[in-house]
C-alpha atoms as a PDB file:
ATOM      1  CA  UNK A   1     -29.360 111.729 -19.283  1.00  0.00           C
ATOM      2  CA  UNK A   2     -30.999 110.020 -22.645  1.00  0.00           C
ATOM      3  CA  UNK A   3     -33.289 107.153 -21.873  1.00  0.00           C
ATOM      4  CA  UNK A   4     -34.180 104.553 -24.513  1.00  0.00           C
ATOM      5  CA  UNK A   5     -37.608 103.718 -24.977  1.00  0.00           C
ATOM      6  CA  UNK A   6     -38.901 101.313 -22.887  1.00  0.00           C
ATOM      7  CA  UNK A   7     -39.784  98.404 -25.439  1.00  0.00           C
ATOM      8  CA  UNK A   8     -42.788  97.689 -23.961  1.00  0.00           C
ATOM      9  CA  UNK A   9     -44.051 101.532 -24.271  1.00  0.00           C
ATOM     10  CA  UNK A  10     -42.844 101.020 -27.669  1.00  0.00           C
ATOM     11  CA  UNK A  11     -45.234  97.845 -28.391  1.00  0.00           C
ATOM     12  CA  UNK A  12     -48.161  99.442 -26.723  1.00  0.00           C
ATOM     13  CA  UNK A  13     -48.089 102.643 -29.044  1.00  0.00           C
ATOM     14  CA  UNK A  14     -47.850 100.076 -32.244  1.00  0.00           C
ATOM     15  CA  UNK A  15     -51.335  98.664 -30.623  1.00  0.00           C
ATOM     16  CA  UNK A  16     -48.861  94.822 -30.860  1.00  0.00           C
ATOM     17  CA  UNK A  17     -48.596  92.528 -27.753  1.00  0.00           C
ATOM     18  CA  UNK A  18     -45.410  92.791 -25.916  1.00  0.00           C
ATOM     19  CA  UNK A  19     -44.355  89.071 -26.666  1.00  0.00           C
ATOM     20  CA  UNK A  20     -45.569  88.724 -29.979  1.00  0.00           C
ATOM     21  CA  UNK A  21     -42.332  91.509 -31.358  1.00  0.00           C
ATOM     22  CA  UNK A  22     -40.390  90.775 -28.291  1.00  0.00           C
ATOM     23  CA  UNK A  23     -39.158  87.894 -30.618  1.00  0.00           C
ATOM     24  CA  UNK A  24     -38.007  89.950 -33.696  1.00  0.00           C
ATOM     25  CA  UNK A  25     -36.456  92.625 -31.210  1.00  0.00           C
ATOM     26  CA  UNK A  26     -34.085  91.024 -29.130  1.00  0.00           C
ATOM     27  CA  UNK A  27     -32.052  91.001 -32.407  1.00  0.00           C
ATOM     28  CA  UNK A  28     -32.224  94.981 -32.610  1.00  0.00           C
ATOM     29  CA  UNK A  29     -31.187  95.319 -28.383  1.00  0.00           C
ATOM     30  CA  UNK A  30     -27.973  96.326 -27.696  1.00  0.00           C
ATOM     31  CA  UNK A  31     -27.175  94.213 -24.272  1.00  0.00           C
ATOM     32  CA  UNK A  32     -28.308  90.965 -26.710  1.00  0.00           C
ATOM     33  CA  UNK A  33     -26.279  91.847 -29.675  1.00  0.00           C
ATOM     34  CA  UNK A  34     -23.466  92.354 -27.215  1.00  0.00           C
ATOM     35  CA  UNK A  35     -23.949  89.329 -25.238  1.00  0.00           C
ATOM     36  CA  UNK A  36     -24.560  86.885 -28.935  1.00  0.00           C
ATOM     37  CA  UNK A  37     -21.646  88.003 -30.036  1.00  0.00           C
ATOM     38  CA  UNK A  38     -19.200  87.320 -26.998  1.00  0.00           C
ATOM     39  CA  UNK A  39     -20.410  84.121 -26.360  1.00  0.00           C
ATOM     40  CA  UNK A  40     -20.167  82.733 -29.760  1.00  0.00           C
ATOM     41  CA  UNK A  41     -16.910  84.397 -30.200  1.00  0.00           C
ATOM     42  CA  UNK A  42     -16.363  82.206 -27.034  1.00  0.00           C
ATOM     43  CA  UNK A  43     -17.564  79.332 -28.000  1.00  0.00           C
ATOM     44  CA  UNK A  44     -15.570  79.379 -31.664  1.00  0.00           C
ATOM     45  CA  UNK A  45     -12.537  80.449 -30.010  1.00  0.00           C
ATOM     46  CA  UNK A  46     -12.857  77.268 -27.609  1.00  0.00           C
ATOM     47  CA  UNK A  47     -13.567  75.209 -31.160  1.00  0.00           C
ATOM     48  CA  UNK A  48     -10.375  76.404 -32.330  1.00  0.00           C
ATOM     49  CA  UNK A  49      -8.130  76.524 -29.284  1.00  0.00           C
ATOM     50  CA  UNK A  50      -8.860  72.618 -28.958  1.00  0.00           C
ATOM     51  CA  UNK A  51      -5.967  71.410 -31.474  1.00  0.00           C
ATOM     52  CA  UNK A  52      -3.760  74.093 -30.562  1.00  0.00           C
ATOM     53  CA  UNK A  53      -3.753  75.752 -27.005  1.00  0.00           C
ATOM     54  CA  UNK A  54      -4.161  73.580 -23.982  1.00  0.00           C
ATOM     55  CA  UNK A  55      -5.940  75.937 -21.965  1.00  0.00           C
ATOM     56  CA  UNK A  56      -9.385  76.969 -21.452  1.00  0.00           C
ATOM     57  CA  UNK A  57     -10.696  80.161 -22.829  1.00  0.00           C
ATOM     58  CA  UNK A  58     -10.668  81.527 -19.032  1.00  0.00           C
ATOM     59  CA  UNK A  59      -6.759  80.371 -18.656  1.00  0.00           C
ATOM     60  CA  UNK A  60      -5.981  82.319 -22.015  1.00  0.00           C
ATOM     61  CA  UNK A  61      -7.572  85.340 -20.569  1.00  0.00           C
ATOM     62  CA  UNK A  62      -5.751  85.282 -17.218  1.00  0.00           C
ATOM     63  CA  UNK A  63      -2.444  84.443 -19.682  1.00  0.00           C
ATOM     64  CA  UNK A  64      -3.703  87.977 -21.942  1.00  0.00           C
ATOM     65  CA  UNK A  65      -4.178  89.984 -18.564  1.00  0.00           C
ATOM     66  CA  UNK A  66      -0.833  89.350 -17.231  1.00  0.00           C
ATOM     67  CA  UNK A  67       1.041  90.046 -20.366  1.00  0.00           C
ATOM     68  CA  UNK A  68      -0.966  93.401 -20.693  1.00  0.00           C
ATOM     69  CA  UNK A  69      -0.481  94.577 -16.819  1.00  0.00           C
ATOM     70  CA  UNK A  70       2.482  92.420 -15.697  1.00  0.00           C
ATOM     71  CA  UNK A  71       2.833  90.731 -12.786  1.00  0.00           C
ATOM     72  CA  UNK A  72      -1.059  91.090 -10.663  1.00  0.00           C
ATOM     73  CA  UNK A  73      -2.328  90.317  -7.509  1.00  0.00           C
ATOM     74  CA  UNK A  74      -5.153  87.358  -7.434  1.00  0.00           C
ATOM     75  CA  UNK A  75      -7.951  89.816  -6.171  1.00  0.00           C
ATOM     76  CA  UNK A  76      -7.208  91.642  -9.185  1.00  0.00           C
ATOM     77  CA  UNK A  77      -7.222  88.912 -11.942  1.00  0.00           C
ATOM     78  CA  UNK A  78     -10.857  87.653  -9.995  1.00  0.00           C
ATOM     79  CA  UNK A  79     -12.059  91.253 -10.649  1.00  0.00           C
ATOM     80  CA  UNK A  80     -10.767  91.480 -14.185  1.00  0.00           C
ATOM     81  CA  UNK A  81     -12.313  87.977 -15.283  1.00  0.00           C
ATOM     82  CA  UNK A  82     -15.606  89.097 -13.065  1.00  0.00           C
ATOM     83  CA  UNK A  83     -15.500  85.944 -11.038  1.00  0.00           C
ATOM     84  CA  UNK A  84     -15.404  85.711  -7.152  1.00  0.00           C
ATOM     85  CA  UNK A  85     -11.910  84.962  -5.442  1.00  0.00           C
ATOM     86  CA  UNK A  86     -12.563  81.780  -4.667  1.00  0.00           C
ATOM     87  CA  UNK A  87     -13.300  80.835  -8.600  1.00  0.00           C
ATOM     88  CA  UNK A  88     -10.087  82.607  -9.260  1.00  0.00           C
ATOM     89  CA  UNK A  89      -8.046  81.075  -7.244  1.00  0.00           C
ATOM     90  CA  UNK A  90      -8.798  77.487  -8.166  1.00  0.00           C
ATOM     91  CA  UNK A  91      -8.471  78.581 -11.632  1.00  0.00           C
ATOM     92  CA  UNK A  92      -5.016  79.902 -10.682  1.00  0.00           C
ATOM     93  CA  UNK A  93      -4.044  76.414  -8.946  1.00  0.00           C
ATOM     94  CA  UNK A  94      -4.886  74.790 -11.730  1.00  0.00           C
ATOM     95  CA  UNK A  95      -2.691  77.205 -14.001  1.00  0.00           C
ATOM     96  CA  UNK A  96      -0.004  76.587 -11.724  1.00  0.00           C
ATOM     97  CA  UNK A  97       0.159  73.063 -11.351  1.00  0.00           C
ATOM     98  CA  UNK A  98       0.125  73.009 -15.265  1.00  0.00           C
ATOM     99  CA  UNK A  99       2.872  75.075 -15.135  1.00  0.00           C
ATOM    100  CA  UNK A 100       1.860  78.180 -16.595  1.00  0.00           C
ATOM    101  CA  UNK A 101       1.660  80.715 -13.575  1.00  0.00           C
ATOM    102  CA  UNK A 102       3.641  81.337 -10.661  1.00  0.00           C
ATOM    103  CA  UNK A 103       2.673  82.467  -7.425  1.00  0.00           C
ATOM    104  CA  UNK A 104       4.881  84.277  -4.957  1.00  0.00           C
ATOM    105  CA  UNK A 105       4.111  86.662  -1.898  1.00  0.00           C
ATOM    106  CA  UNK A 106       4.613  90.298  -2.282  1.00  0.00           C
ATOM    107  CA  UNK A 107       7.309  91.889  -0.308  1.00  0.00           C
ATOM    108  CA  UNK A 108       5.286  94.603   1.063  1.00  0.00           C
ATOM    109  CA  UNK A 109       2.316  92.636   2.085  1.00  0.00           C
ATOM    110  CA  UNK A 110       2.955  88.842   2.894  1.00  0.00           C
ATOM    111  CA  UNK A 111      -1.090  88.288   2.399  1.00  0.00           C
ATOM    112  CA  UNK A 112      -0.860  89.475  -1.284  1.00  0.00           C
ATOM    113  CA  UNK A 113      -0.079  86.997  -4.058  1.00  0.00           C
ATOM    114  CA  UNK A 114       1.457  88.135  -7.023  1.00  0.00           C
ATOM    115  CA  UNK A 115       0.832  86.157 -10.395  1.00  0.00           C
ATOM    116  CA  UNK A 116       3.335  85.733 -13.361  1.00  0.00           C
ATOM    117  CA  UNK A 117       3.586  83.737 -16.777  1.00  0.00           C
ATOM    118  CA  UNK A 118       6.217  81.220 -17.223  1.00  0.00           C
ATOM    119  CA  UNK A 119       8.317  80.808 -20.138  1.00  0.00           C
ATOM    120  CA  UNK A 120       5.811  77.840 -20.872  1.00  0.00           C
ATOM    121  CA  UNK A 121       2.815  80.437 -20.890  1.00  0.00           C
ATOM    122  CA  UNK A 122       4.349  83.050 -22.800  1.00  0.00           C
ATOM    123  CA  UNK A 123       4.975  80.374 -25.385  1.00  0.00           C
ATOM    124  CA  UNK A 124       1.443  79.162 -25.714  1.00  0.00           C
ATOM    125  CA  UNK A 125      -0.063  83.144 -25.265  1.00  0.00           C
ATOM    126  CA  UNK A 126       1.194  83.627 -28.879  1.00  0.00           C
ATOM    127  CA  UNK A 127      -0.789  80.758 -29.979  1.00  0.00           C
ATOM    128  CA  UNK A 128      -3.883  81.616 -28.051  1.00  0.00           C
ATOM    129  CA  UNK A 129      -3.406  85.043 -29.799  1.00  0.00           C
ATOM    130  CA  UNK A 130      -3.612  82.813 -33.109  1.00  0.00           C
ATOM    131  CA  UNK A 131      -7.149  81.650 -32.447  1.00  0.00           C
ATOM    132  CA  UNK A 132      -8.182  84.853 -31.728  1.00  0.00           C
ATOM    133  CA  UNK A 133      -7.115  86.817 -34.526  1.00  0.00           C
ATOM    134  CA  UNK A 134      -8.615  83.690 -36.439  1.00  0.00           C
ATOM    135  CA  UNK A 135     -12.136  84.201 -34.574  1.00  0.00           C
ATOM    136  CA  UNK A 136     -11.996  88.016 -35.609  1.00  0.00           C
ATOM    137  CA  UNK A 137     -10.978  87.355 -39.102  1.00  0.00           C
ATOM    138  CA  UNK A 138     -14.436  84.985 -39.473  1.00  0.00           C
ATOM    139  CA  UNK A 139     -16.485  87.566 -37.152  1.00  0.00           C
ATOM    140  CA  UNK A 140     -15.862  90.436 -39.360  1.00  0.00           C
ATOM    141  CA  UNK A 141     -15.720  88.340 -42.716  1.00  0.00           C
ATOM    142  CA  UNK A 142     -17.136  90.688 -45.362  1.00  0.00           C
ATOM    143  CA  UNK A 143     -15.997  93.706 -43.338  1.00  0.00           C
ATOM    144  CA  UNK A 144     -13.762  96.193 -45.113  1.00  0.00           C
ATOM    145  CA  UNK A 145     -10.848  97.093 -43.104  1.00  0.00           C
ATOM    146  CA  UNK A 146     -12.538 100.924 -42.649  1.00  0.00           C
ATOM    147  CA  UNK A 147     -15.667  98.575 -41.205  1.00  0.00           C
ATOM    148  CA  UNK A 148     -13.620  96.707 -39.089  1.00  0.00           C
ATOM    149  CA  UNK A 149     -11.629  99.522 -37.727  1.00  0.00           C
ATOM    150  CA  UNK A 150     -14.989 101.326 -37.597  1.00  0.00           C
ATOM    151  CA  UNK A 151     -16.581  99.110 -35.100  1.00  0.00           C
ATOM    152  CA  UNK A 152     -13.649  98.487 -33.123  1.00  0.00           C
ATOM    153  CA  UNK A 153     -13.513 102.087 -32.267  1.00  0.00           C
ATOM    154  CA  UNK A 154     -17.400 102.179 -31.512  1.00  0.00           C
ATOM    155  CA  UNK A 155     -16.812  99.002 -29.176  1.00  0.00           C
ATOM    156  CA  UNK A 156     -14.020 101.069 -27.711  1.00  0.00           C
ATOM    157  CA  UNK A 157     -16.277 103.717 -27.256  1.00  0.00           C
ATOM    158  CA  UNK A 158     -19.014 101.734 -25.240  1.00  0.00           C
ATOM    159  CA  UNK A 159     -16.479 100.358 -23.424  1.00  0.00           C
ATOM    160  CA  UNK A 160     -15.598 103.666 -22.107  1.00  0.00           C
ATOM    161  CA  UNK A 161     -18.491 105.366 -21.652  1.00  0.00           C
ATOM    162  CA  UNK A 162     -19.642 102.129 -19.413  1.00  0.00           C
ATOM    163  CA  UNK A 163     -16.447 102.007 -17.560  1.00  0.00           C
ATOM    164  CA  UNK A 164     -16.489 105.325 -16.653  1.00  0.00           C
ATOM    165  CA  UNK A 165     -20.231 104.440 -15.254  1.00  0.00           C
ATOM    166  CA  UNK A 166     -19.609 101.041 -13.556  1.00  0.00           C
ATOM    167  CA  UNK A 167     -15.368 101.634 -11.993  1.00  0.00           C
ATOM    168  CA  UNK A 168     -16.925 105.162 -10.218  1.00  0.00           C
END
């Protein structure tokens, strides 16, 4: 397995204090870069979403989740949007008395709830899929589309190596 060099191993053999570049380097770290840039893709996409989409950022990504895996069980969504169960389902009864998601038992196990858009949801999801492409269009402004595809397939490629590390 490769190992990165510990930054402060790095400072020490440049003879600089550990806080004095610690500043300048959390722009050149990975985890930051990756964090920065998902929550102020957040936060524009929440700037955006305000005149068109009545729905939070989390509702549009339960709304995104169930139109890419169909109908899902609450334990699942929670673990998808990396929340506890509780948190998810409060989010989910406010989805549902707003109309967007139903809520029915499954068949084969009466404790299981299963989770589905409404017509009202699947309506908005093409809006909230609006302000996204919009928030990718000013992320990746002065891109080339080779760029642009480019890093989507390195972010694709994290992704994977990391879920293959973290779903074991």
């Amino acid at each position: 397995m490769r190992s990165l060099n510990s930054p402060v191993s790095a400072l020490k053999n440049e003879g600089l204090s550990y806080n004095s570049r610690m500043k300048t380097q959390l722009d050149e770290r990975f985890g930051f870069l990756i964090s920065d840039v998902g929550r102020l893709t957040g936060k524009r996409f929440d700037d955006l979403a305000k005149s068109s989409v009545d729905l939070t950022r989390a509702q549009c990504r339960v709304l995104a989740y169930l139109a890419h895996y169909g109908d899902t069980n609450q334990a699942r969504l929670a673990d998808l949007l990396e929340v506890a169960p509780i948190s998810a389902g409060r989010l989910l009864d406010r989805m549902e008395e707003g109309g967007w998601i139903e809520r029915t038992a499954n068949p084969q196990d009466r404790r299981e709830r299963q989770v589905h858009m409404t017509p009202k949801a699947e309506r908005t999801l093409g809006k909230a899929r609006k302000v996204g492409d919009e928030v990718a269009l000013e992320a990746l402004n002065g891109f080339t589309d080779e760029e642009a595809k480019q890093l989507i397939a390195l972010l694709q490629r994290v992704r994977g190596n990391l879920s293959r590390l973290v779903d074991r």
